[in-house]
PDB file of N, CA and C in Angstrom:
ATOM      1  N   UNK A   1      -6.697  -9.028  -8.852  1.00  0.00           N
ATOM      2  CA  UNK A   1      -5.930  -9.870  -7.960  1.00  0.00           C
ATOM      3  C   UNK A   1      -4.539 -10.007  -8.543  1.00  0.00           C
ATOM      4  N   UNK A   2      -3.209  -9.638  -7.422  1.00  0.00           N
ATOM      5  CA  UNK A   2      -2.420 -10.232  -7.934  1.00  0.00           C
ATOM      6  C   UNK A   2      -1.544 -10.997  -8.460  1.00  0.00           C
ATOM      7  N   UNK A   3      -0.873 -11.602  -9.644  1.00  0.00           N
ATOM      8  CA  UNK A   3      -0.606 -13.118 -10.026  1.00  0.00           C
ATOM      9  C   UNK A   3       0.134 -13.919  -8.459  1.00  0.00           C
ATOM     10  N   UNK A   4       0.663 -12.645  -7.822  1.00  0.00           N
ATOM     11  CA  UNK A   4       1.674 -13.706  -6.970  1.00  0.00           C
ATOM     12  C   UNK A   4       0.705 -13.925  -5.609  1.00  0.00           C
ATOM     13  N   UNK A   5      -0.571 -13.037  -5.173  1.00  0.00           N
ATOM     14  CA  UNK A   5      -1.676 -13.290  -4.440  1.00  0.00           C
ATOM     15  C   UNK A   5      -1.972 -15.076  -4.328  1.00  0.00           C
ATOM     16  N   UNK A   6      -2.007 -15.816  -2.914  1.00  0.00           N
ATOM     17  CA  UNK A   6      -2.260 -17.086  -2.977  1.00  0.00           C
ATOM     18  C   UNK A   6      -3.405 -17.043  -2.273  1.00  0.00           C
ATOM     19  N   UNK A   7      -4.564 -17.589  -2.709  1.00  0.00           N
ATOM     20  CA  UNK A   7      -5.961 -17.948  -2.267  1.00  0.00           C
ATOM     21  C   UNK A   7      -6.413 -19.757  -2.028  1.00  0.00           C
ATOM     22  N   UNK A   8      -7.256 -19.757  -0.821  1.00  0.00           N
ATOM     23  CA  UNK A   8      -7.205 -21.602  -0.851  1.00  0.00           C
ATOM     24  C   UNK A   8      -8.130 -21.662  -2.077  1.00  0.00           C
ATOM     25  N   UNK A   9      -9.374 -20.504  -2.620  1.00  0.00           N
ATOM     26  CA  UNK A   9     -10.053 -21.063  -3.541  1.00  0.00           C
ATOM     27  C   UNK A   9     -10.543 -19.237  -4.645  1.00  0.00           C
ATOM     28  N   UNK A  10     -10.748 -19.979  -5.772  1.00  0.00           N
ATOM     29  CA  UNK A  10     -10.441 -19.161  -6.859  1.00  0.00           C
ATOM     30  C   UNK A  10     -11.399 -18.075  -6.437  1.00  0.00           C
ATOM     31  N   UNK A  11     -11.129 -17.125  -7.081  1.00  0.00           N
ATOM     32  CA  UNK A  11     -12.420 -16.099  -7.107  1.00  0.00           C
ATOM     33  C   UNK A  11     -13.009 -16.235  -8.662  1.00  0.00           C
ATOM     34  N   UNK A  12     -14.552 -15.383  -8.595  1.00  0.00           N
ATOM     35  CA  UNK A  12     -14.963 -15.911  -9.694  1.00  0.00           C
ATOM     36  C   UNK A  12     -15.712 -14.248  -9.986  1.00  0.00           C
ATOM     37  N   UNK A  13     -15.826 -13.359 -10.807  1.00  0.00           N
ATOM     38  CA  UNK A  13     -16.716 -12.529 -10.968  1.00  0.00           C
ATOM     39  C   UNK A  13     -17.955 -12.628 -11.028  1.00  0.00           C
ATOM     40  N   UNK A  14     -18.400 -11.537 -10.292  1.00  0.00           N
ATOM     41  CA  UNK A  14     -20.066 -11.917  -9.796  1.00  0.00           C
ATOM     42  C   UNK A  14     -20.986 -10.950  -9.146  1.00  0.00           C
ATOM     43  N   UNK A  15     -21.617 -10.209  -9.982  1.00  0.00           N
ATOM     44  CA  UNK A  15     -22.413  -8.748  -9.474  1.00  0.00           C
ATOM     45  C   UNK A  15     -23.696  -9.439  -9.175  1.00  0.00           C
ATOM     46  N   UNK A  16     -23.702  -8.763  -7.974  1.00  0.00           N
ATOM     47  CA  UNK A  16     -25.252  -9.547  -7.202  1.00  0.00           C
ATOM     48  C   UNK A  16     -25.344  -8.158  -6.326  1.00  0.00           C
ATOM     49  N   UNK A  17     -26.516  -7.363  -5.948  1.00  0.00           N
ATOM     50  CA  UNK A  17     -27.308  -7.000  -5.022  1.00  0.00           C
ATOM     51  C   UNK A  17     -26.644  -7.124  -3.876  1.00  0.00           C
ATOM     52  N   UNK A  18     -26.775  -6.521  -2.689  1.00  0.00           N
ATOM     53  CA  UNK A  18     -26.477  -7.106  -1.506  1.00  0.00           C
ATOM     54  C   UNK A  18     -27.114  -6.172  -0.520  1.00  0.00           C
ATOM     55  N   UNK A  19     -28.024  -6.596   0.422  1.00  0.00           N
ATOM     56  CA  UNK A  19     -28.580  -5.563   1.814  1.00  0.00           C
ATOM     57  C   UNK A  19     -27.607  -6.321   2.870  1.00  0.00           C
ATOM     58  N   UNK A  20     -27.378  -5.247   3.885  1.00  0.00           N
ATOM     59  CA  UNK A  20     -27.429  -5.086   5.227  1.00  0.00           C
ATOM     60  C   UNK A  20     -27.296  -4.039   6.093  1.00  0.00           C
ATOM     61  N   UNK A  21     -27.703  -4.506   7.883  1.00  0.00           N
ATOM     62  CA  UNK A  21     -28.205  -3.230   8.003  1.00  0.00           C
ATOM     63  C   UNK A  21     -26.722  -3.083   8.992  1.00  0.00           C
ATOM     64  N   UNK A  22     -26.266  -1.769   9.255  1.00  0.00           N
ATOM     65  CA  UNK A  22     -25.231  -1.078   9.473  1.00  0.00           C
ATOM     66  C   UNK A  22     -25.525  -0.097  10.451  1.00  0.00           C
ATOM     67  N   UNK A  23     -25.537  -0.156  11.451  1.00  0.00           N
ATOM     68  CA  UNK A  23     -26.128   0.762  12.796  1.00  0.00           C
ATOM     69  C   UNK A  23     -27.226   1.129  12.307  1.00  0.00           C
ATOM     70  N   UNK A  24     -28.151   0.162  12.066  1.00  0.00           N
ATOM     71  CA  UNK A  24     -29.858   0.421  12.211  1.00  0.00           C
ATOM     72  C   UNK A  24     -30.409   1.103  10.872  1.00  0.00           C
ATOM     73  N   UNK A  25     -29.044   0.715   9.912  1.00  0.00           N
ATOM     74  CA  UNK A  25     -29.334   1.626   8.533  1.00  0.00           C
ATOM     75  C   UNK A  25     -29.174   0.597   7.556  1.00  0.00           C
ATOM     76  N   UNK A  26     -30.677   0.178   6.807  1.00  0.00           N
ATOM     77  CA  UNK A  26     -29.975  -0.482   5.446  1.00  0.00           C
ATOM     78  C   UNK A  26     -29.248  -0.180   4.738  1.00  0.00           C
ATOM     79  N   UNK A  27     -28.558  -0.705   4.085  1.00  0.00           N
ATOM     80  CA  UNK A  27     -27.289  -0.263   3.430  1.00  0.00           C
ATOM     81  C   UNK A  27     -27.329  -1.580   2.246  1.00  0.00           C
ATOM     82  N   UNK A  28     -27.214  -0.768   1.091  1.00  0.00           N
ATOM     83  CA  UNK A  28     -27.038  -1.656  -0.691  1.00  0.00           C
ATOM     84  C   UNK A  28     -25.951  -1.692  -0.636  1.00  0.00           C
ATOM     85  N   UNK A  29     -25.551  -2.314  -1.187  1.00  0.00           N
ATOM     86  CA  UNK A  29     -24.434  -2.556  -2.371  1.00  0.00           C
ATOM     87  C   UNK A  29     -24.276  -3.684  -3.593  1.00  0.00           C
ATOM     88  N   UNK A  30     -23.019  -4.109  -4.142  1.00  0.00           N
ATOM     89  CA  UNK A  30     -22.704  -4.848  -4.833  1.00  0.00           C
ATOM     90  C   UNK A  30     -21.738  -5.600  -4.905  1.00  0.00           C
ATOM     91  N   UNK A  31     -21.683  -7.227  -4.993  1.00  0.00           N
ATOM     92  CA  UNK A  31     -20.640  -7.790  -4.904  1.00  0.00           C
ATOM     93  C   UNK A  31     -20.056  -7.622  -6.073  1.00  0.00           C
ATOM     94  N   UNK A  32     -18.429  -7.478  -5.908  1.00  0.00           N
ATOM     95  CA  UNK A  32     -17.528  -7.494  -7.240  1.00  0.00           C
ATOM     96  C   UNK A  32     -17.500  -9.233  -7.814  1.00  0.00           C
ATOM     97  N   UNK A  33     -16.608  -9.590  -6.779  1.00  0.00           N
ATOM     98  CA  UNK A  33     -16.472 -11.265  -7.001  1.00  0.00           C
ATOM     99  C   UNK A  33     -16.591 -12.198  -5.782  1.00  0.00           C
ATOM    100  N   UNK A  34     -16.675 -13.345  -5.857  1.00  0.00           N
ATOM    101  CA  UNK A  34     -17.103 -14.374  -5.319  1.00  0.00           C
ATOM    102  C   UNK A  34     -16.453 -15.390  -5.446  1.00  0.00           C
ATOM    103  N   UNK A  35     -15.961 -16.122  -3.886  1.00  0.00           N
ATOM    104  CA  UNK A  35     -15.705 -17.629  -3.801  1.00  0.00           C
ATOM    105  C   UNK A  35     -16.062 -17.913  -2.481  1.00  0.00           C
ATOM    106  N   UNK A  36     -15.603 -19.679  -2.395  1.00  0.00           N
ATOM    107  CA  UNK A  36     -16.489 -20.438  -1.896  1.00  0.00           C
ATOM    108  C   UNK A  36     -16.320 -20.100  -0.193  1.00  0.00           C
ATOM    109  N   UNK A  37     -14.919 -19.054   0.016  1.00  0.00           N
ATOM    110  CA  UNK A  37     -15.104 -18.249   1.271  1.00  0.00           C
ATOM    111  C   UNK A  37     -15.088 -17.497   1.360  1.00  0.00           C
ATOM    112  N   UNK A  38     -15.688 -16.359   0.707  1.00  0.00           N
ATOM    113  CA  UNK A  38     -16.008 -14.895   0.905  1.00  0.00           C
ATOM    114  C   UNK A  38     -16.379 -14.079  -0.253  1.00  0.00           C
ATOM    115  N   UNK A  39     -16.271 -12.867  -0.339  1.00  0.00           N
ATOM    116  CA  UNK A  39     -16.613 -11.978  -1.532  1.00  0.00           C
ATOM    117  C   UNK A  39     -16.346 -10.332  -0.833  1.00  0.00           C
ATOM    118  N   UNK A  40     -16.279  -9.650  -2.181  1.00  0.00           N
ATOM    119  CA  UNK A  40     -15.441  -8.410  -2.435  1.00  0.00           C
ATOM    120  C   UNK A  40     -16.865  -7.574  -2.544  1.00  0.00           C
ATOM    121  N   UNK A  41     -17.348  -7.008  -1.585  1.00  0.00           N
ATOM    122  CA  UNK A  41     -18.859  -6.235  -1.778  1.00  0.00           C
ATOM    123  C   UNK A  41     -18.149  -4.438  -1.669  1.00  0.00           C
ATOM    124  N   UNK A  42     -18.706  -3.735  -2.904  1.00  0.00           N
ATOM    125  CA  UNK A  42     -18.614  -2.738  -2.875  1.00  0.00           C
ATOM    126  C   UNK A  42     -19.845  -1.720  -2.616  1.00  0.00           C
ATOM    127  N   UNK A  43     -19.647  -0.686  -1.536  1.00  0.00           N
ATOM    128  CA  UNK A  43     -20.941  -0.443  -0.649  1.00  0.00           C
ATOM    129  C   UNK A  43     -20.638   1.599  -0.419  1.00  0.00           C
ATOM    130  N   UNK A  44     -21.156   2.012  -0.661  1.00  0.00           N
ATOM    131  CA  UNK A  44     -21.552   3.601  -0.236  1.00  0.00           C
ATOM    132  C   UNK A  44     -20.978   3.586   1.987  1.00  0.00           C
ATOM    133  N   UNK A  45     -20.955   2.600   2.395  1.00  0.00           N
ATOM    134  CA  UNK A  45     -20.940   2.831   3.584  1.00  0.00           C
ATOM    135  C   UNK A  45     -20.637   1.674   4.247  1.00  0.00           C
ATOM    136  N   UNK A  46     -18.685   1.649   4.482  1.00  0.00           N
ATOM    137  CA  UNK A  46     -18.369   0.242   4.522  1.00  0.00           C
ATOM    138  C   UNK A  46     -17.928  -0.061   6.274  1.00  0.00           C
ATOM    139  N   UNK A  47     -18.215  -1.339   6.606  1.00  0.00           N
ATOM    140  CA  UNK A  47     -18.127  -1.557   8.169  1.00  0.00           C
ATOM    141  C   UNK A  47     -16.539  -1.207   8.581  1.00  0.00           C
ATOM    142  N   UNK A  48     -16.552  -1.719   9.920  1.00  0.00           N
ATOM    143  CA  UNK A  48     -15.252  -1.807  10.771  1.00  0.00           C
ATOM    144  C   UNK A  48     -14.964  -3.475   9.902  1.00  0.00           C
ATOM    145  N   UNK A  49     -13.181  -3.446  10.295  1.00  0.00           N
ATOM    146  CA  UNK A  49     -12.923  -4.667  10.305  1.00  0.00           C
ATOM    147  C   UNK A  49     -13.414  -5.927  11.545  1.00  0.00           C
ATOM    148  N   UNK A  50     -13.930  -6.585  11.361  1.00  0.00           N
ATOM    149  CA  UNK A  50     -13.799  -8.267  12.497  1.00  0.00           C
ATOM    150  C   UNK A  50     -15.648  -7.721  12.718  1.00  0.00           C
ATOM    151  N   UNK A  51     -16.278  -7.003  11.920  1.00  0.00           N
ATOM    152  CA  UNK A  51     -17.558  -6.644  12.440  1.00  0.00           C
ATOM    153  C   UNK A  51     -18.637  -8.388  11.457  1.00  0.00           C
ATOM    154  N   UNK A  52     -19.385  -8.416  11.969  1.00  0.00           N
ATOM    155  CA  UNK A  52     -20.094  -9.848  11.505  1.00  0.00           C
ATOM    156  C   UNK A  52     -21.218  -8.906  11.148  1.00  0.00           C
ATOM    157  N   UNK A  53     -22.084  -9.197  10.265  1.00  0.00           N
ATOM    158  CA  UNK A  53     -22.689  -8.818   9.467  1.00  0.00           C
ATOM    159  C   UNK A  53     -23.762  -9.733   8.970  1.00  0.00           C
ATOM    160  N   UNK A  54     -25.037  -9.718   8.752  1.00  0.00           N
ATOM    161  CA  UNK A  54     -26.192 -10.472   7.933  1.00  0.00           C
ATOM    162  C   UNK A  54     -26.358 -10.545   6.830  1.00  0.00           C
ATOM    163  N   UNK A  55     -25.228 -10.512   5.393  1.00  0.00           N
ATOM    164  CA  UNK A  55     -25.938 -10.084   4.393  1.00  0.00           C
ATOM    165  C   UNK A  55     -27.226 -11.070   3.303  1.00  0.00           C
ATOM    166  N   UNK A  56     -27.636 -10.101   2.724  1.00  0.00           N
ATOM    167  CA  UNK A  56     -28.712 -10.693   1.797  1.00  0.00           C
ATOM    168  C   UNK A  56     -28.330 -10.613   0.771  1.00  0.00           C
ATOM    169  N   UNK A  57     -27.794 -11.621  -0.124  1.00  0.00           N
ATOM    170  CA  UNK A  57     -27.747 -11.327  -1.636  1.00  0.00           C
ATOM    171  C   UNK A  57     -29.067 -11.673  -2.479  1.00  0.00           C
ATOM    172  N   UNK A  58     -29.114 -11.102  -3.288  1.00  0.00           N
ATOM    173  CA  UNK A  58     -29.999 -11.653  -4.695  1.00  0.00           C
ATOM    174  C   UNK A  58     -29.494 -12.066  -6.113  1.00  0.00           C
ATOM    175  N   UNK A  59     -29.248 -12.942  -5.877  1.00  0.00           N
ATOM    176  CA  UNK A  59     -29.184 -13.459  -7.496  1.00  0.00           C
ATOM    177  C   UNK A  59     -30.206 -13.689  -8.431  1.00  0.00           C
ATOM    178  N   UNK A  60     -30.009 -12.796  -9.668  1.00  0.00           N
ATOM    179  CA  UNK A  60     -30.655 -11.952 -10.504  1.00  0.00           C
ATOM    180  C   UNK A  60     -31.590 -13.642 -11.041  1.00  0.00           C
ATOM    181  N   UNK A  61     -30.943 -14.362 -10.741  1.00  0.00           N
ATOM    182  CA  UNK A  61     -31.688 -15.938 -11.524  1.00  0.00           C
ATOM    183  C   UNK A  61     -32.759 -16.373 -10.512  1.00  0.00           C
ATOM    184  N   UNK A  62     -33.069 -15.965  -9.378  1.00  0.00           N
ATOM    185  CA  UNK A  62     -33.685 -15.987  -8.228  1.00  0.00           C
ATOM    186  C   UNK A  62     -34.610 -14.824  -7.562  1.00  0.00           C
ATOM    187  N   UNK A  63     -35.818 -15.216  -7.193  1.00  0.00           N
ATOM    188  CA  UNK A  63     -37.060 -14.713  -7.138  1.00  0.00           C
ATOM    189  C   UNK A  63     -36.466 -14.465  -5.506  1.00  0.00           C
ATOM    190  N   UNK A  64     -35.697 -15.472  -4.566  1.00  0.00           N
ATOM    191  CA  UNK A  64     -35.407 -15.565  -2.769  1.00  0.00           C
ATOM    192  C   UNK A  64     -33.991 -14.754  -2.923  1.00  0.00           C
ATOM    193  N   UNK A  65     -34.068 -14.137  -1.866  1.00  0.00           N
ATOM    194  CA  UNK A  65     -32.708 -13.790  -1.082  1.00  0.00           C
ATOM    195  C   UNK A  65     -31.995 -15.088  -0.232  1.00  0.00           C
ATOM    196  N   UNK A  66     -30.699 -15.119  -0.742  1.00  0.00           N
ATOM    197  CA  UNK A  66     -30.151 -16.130  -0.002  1.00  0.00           C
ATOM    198  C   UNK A  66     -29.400 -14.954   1.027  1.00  0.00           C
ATOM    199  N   UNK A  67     -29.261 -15.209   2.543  1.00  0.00           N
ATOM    200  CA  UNK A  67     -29.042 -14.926   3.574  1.00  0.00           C
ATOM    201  C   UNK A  67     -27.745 -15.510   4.432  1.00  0.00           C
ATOM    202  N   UNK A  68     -27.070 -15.073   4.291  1.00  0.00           N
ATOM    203  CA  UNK A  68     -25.412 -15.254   5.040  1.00  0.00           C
ATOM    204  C   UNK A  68     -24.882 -14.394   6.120  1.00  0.00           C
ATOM    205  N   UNK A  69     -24.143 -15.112   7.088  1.00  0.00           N
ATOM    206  CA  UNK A  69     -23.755 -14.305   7.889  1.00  0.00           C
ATOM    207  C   UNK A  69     -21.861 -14.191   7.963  1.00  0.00           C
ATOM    208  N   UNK A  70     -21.521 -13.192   7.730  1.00  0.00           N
ATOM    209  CA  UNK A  70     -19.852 -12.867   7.302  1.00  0.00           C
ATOM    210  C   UNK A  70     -19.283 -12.156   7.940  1.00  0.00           C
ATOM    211  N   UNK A  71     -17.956 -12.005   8.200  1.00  0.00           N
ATOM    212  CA  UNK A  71     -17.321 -10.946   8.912  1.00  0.00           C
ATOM    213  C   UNK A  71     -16.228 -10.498   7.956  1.00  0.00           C
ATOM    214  N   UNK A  72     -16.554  -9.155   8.248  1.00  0.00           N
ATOM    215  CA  UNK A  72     -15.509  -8.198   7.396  1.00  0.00           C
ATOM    216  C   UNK A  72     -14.317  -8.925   7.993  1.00  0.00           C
ATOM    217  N   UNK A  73     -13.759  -8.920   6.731  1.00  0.00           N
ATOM    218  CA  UNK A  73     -11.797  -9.445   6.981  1.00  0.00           C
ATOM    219  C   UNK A  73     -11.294  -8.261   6.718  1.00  0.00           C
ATOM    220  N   UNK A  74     -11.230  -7.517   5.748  1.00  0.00           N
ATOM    221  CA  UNK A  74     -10.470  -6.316   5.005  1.00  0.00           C
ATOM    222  C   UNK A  74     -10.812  -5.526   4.890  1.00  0.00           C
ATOM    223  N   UNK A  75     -10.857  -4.001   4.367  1.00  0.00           N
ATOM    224  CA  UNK A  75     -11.328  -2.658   4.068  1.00  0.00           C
ATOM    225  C   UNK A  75     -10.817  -2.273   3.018  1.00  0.00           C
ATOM    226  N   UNK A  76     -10.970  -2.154   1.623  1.00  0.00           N
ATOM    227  CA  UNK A  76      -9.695  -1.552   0.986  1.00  0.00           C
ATOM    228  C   UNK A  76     -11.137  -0.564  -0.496  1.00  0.00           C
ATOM    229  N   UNK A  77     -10.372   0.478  -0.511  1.00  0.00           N
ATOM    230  CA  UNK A  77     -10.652   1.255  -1.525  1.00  0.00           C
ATOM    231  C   UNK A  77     -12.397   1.518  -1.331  1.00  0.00           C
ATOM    232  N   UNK A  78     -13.622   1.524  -2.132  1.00  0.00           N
ATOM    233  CA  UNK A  78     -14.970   1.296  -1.929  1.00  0.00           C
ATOM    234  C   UNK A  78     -15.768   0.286  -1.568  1.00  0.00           C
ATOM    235  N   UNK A  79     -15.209  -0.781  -0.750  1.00  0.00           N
ATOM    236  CA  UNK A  79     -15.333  -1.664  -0.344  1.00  0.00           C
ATOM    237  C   UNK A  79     -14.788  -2.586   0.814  1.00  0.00           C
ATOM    238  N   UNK A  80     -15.264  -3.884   0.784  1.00  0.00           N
ATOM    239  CA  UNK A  80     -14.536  -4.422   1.577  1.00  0.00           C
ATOM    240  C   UNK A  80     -14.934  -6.211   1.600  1.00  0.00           C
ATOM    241  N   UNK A  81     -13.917  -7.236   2.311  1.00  0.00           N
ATOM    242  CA  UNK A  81     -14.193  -7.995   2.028  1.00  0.00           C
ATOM    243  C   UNK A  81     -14.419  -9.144   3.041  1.00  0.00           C
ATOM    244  N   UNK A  82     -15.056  -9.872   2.927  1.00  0.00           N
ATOM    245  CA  UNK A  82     -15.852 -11.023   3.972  1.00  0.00           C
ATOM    246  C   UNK A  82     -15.481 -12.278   3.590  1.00  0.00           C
ATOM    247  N   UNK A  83     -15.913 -12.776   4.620  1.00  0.00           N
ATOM    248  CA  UNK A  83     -15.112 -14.458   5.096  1.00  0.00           C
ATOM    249  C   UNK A  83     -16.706 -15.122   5.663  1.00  0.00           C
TER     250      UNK A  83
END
């Protein structure tokens, strides 16, 4: 991130798991980082922008998938990022 980048809330690093399905195709990946409105998931097969999405994360401290629903904001490089 860059220093002069303004965010309402911090990001925090944070590799977690992540499913969803993507025209009828599960699809893995991994979140880079995390805050309290969105995260930076890097994925083999990344959506359209404004597309809403189901994802499932797993946090490695957790036996449950916590379940969110996000919409791609951005696209950039192997990834992309949600709101």
């Amino acid at each position: 991130m860059a220093n002069d980048e303004k965010r309402r809330f911090p990001r925090f690093a944070g590799s977690f798991d992540v499913k969803y399905f993507l025209d009828d195709e599960l699809v893995e990946g991994q979140t880079e980082d995390l805050s309290v409105s969105g995260a930076y998931i890097v994925s083999a097969r990344i959506p359209l922008t404004q597309r809403v999405l189901t994802l499932k994360l797993y946090p490695e401290y957790s036996q449950q998938a916590v379940s969110i629903e996000a919409r791609v904001a951005r696209v950039k490089d192997a990834g992309f990022g949600v709101e």
